[in-house]
Structures are given as C-alpha cells and as structure tokens.
Protein backbone atom coordinates (compact mmCIF):
# COMPACT_ATOMS: atom_id res chain seq x y z
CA UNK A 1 0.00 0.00 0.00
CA UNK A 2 1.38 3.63 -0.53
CA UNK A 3 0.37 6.70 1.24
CA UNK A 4 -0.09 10.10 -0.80
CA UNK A 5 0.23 13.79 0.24
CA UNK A 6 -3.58 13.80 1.85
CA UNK A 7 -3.56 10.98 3.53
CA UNK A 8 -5.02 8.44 1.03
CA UNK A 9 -3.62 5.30 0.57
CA UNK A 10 -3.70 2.91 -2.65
CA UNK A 11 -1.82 -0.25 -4.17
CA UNK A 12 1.03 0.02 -5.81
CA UNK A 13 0.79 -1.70 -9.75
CA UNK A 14 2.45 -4.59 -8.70
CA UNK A 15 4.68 -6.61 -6.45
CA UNK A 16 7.83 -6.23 -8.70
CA UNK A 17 7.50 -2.35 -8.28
CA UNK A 18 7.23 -2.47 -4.61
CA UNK A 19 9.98 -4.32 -3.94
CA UNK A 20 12.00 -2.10 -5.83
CA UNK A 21 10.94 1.08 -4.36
CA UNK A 22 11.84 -0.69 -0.72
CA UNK A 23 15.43 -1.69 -2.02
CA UNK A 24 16.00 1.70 -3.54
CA UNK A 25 14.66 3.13 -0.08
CA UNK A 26 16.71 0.65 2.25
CA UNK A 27 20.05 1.32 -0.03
CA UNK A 28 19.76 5.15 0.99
CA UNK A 29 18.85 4.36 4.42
CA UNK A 30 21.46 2.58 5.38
CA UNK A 31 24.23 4.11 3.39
CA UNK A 32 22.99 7.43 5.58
CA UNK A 33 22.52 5.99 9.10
CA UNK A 34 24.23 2.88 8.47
CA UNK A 35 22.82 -0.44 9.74
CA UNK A 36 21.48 0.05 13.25
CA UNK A 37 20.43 3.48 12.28
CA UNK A 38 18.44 2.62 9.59
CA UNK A 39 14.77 1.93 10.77
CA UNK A 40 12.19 -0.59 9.17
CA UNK A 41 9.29 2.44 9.65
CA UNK A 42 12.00 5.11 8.03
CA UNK A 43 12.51 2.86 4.78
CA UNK A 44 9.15 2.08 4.39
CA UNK A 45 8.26 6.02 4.65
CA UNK A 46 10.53 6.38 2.12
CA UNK A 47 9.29 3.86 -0.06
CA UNK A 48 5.64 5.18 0.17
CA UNK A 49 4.94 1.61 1.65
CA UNK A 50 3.37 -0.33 4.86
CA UNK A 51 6.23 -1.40 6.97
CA UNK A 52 4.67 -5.11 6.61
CA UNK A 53 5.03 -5.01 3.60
CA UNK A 54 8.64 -5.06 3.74
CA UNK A 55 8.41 -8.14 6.31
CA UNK A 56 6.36 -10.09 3.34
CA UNK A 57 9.24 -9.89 1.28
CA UNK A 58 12.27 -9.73 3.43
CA UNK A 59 11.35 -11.42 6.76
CA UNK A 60 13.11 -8.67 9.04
CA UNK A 61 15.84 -5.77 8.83
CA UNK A 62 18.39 -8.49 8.49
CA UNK A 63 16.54 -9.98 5.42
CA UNK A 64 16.46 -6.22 4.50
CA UNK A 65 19.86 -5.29 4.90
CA UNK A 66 21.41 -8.72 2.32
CA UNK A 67 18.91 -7.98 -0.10
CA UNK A 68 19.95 -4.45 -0.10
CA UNK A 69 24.05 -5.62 -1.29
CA UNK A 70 23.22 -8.04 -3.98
CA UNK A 71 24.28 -7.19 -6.91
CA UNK A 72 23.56 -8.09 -10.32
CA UNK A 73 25.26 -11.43 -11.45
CA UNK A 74 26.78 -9.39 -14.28
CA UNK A 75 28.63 -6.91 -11.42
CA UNK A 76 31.74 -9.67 -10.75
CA UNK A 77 31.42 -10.57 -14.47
CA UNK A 78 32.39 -7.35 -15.76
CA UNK A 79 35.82 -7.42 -13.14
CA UNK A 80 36.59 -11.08 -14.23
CA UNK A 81 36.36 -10.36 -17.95
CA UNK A 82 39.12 -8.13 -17.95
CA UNK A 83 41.39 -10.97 -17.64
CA UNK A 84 40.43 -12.49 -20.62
CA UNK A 85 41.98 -9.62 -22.21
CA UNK A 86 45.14 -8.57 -23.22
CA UNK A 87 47.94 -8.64 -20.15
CA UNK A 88 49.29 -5.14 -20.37
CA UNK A 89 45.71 -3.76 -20.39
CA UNK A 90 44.93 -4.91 -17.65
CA UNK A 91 45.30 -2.45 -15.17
CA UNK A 92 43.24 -0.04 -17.42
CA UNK A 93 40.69 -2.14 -17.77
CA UNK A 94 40.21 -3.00 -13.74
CA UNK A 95 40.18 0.31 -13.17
CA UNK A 96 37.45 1.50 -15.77
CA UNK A 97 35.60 -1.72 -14.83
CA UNK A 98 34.92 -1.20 -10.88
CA UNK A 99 34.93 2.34 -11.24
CA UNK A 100 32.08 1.75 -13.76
CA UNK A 101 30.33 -0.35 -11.73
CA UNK A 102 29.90 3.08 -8.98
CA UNK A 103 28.67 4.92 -12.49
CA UNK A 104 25.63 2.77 -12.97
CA UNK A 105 22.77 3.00 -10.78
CA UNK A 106 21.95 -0.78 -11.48
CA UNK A 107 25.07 -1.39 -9.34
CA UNK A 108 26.27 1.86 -7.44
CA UNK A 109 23.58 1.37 -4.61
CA UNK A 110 24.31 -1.66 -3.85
CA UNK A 111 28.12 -1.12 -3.51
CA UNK A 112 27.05 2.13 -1.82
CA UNK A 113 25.09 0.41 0.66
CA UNK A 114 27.88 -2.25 1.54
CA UNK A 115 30.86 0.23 1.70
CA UNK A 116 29.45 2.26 4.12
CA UNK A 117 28.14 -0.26 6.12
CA UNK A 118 31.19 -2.74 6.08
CA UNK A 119 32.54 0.03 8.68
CA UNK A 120 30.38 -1.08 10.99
CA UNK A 121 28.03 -4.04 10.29
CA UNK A 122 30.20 -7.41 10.06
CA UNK A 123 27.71 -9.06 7.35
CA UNK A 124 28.75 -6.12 4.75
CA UNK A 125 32.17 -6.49 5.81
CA UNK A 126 32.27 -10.23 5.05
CA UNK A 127 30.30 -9.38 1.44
CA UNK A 128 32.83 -7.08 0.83
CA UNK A 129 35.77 -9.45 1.57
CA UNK A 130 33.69 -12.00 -0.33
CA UNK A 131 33.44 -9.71 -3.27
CA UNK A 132 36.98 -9.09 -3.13
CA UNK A 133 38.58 -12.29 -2.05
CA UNK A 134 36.11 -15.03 -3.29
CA UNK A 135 34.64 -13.89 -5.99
CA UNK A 136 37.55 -12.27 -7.91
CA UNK A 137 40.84 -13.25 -6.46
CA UNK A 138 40.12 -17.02 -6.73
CA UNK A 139 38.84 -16.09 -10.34
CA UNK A 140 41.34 -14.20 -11.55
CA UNK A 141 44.18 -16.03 -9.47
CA UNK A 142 45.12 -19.00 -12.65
CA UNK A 143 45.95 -15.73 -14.18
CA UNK A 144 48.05 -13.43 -12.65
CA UNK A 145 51.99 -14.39 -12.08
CA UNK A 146 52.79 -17.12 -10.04
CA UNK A 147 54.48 -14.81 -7.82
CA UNK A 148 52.35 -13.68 -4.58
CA UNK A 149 49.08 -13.48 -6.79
CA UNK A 150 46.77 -12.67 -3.67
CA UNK A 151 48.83 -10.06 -2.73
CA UNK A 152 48.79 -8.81 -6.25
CA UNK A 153 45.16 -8.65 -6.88
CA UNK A 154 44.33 -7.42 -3.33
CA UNK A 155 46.50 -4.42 -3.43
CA UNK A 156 44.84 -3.66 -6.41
CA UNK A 157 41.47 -3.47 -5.96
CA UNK A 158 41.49 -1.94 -2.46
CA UNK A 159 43.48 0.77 -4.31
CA UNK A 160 40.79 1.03 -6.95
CA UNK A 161 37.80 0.64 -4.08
CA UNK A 162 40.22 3.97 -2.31
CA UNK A 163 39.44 5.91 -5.53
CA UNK A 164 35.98 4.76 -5.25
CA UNK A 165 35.62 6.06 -1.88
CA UNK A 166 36.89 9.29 -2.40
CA UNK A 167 35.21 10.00 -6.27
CA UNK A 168 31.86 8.78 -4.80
CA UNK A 169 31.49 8.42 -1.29
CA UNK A 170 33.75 11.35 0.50
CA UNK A 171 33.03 13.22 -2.98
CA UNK A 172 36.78 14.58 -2.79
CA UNK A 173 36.22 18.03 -5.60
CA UNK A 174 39.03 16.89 -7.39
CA UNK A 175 38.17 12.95 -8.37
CA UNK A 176 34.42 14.32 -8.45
CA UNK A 177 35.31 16.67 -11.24
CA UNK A 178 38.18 14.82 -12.90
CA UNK A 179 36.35 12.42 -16.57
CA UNK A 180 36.57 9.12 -15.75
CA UNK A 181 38.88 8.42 -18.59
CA UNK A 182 41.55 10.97 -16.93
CA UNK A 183 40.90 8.78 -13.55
CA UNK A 184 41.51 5.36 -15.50
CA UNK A 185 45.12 6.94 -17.76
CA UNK A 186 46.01 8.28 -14.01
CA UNK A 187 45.43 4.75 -11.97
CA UNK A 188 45.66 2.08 -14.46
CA UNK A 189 49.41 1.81 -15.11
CA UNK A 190 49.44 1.53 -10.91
CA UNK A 191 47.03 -1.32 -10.79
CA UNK A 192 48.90 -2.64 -13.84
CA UNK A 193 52.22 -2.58 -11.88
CA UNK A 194 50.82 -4.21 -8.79
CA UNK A 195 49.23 -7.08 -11.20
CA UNK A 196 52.17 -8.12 -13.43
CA UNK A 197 55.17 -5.62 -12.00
CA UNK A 198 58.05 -7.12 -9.75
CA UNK A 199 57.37 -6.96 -6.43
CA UNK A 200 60.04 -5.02 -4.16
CA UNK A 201 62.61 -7.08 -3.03
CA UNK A 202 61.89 -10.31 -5.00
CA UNK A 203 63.47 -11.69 -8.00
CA UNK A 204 63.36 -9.92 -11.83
CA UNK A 205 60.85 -11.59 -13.77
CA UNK A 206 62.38 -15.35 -14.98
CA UNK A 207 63.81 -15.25 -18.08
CA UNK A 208 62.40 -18.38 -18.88
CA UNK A 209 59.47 -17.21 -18.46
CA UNK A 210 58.38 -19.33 -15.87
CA UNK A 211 56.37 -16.35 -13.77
CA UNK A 212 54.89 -14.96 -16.63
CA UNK A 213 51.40 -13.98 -16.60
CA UNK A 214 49.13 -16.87 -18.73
C-alpha cells in the first residue's frame, strides 16, 4: 500500500515495483545511518509503503539489509572479464571496470550500501571481503603471475575501491570533477604494476618465463 500527500492510501501496480521502491529506499537508508540506524518504519516512509510489507518480502531488517548488497550477477562478471583480455591492459581495464560499476545505478547502490556499512556491520564487511577475495581473487588467481598473486590482486582493488571512496562516497572536488577516462590513464598503469610488475625485493621476472602472466 502507498500513502499520498492527503492521507489516502492505494496499491502500488504490482509486487515487482514495490519491492524495488523498498530496495532503492533501504540502499539510501542505510548508506545514511548505516545499519542500526536505519529503521524498518523510516525505509518504508521512504518507499511510500506499509512497513509489513517489507516483512512479506524480506522477513526482518536483516533480510532487509542482504537484499539491499546483492548485486547483479553481471557486477563480478564485468571485473573477471578483464582478464580475458590482453595482459598489459589490464590495469586499465580494472580500473574503468569497478569504477564503472559506482557509475551505474543498477550497481552503485548496492556497492554504496555495503561500503558504508562494512565500517560497521560485520555481514557487509564479510560481502565485501567476499566480493573481493572469493569472488575475484580465486577467479582471476590462474591468471596473474605465479608470484604472490593474492597479494597482487588485493593491493589492487582496495586501491581502486580507495578511488571509489573518495570520487563517490567522501566526494573529494578533485576525483568528483576529474572524466573518468583521466581517472583510469592516471590509476591504471598503478594497478597494472601491482598485477604483473616485480614486487620489491623479490626476484626480476624469470627469463624463462616461468612467472609470466598466462
């Protein structure tokens, strides 16, 4: 049911619509007031819905709160692609593919919603670490060089995921206003040298070609 201005209330044209309107709502909510200050009644307010309504389809705030950080299936395909591509455009590519993900609103409330929450709320902290760890580093790891690949591919996207934060979250004037092109020509060769570089202190890359990338 939805509320308007006067006071009336009606139905909403259909389940599918609802639902959306409460995600959209509980994304905002908690990216604001984070988990424990995001209310049940406040989301549904701002969904123009009952508040049991939102227990039909998500049980409880909990319920609430994991729908809110799915993300489309085609989120983690979009990272994982870019190793199918060339090796030295790789860091490029990482870059302009996570940093795209914030750019569309299919995907940037979602990752909103778990960013700001992982600060406080273990669940998004362990979908983060998932997203990160699980469902990209043990992806991408056949890939990278043989040397310290973890290492590799977690310095790079928590450097990319820092540029996220401060472009989209913290809203620094500077990443706000630079094109995103500039932000991938400016970060990409980094993330490229974490991926395939040598690492400080360890051996030049084999001549044999034994730690190449594959």
């Amino acid at each position: 049911m939805t509320t308007s201005e006067g006071g009336r209330t009606g139905r909403r044209p259909g389940p599918g619509t609802s639902r959306d309107a409460i995600l959209a709502a509980a994304r905002d909510q908690f990216t604001q007031h984070g988990f424990k200050g995001a209310t049940l009644r406040a989301i549904a307010g701002r969904a123009g819905v009952d508040p049991g309504l939102i227990r039909h389809f998500f049980g409880d705030k909990e319920g609430l709160f994991t729908a809110s950080m799915e993300m489309p299936p085609e989120a983690p395909a979009a990272v994982l692609g870019v190793f199918a591509e060339p090796v030295d455009e790789w860091g490029e590519r990482l870059t302009r593919a996570y940093l795209s993900l914030w750019e569309d609103p299919d995907t940037a409330g979602p990752l909103r919603a778990t960013v700001v929450s992982a600060f406080a709320n273990d669940q998004a902290l362990d979908r983060l670490r998932l997203f990160i760890v699980s469902t990209v580093l043990e992806q991408a790891r056949p890939h990278l060089p043989a040397d310290e690949p973890d290492l590799r591919l977690a310095t790079a996207m928590t450097h990319i995921i820092g540029i996220a934060l401060g472009r989209y979250l913290l809203k620094a004037p500077p990443l706000v206003a630079a094109d995103l092109d500039v932000l991938v020509a400016l970060v990409g060769p980094t993330v490229q040298r974490y991926l395939t570089g040598p690492l400080p202190g360890g051996a030049a890359e084999d001549p044999d070609g034994d730690n190449d990338c594959k």
